[in-house]
Protein backbone atom coordinates (compact mmCIF):
# COMPACT_ATOMS: atom_id res chain seq x y z
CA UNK A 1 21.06 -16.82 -32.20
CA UNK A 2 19.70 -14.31 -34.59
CA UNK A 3 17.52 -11.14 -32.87
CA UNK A 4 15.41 -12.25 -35.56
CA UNK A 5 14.53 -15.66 -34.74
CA UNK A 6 14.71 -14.36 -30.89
CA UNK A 7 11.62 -14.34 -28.82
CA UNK A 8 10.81 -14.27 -25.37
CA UNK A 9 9.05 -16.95 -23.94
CA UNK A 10 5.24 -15.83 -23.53
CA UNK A 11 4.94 -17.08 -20.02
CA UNK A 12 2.58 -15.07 -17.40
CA UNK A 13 4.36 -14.60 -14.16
CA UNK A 14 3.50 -16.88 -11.17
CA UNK A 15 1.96 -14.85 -8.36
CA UNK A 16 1.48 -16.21 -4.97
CA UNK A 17 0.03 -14.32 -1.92
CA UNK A 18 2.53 -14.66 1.03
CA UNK A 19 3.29 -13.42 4.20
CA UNK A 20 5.90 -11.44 2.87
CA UNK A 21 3.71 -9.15 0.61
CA UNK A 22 2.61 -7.38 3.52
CA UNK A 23 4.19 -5.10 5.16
CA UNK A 24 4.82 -6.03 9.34
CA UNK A 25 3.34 -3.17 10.15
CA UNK A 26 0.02 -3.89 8.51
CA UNK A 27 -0.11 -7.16 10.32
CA UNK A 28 1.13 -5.90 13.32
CA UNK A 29 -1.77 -3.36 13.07
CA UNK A 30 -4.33 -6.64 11.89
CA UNK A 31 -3.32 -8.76 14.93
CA UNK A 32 -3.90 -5.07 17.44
CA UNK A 33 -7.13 -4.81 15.54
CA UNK A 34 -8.23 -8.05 16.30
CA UNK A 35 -7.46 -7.61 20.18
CA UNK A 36 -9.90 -4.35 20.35
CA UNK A 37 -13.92 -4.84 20.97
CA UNK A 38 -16.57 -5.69 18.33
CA UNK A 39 -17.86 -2.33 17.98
CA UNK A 40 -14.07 -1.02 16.98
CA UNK A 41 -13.46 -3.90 15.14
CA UNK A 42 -16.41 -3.64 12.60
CA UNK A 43 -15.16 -0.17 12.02
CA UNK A 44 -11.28 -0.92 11.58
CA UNK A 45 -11.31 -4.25 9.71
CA UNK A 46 -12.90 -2.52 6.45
CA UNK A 47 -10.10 -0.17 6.70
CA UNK A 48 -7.40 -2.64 7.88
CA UNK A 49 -8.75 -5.04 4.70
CA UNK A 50 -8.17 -1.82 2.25
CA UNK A 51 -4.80 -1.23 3.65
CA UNK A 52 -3.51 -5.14 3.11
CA UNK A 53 -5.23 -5.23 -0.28
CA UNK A 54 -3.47 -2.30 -1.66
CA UNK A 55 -0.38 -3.27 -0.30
CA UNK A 56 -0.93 -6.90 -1.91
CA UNK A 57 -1.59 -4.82 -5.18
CA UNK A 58 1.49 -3.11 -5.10
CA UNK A 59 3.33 -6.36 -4.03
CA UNK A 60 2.35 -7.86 -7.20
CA UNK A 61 2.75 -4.62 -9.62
CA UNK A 62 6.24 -4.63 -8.29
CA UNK A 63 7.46 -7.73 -8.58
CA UNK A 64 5.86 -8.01 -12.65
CA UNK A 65 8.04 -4.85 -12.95
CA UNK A 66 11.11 -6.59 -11.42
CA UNK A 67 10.50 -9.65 -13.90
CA UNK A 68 9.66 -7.30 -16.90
CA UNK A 69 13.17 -5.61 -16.13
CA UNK A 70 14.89 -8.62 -15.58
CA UNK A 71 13.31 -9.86 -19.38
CA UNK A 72 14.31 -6.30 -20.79
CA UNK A 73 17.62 -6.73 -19.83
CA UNK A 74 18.19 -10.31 -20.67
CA UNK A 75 17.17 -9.32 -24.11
CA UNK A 76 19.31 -5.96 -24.66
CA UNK A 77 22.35 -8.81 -23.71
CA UNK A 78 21.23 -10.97 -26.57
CA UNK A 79 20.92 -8.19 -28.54
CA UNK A 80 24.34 -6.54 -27.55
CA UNK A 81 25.65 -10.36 -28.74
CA UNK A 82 23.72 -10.62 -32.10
CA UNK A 83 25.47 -7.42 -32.67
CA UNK A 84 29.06 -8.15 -31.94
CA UNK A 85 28.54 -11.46 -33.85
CA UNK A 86 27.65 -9.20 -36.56
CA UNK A 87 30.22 -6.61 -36.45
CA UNK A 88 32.43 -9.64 -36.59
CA UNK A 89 30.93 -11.54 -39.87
CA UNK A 90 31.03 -8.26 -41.05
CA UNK A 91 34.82 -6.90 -40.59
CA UNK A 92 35.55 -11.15 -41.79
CA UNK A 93 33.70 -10.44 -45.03
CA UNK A 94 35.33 -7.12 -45.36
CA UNK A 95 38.77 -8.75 -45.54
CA UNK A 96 37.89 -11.61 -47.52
CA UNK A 97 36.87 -9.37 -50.30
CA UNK A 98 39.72 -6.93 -49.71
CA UNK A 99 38.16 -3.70 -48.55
């Protein structure tokens, strides 16, 4: 497969919200939150809420940059192969016409 005829599949990466984006502490620090009186609670929770949302934010920034690395390198491997396939039709023709 030619470099030229190459292109990566224009697909936008599948984001979920899990669990797993957040940090344990963060939760940890959600459930204690919870367990505290109103008055401390309508105080924390607009902080705790901040705190989870950023983390979510950087969650999802990281794992497009994981993918878009992933992508980057799956195409400098095609492109390494285009251009050993090349070096080699090259060197061929060379022969063929006696150089």
């Amino acid at each position: 497969m030619s470099l030229a005829t190459y292109s990566a599949p224009k697909v936008a990466p599948k984001v979920e919200s899990t669990d797993e984006e957040f940090p344990t502490e963060l939760i940890a620090l959600k459930e204690r939150i919870q367990t505290q009186p109103a008055s401390v609670r309508s105080e924390l929770d607009p902080l705790i809420e901040g705190a989870l949302e950023h983390a979510k934010f950087r969650h999802r920034v990281m794992t497009l940059a994981r993918d878009a690395l992933q992508r980057f390198r799956t195409d400098l491997a095609l492109a390494e192969h285009d251009l050993q396939a090349t070096r080699r039709e090259r060197e061929a023709l060379k022969r063929k016409i006696g150089h």
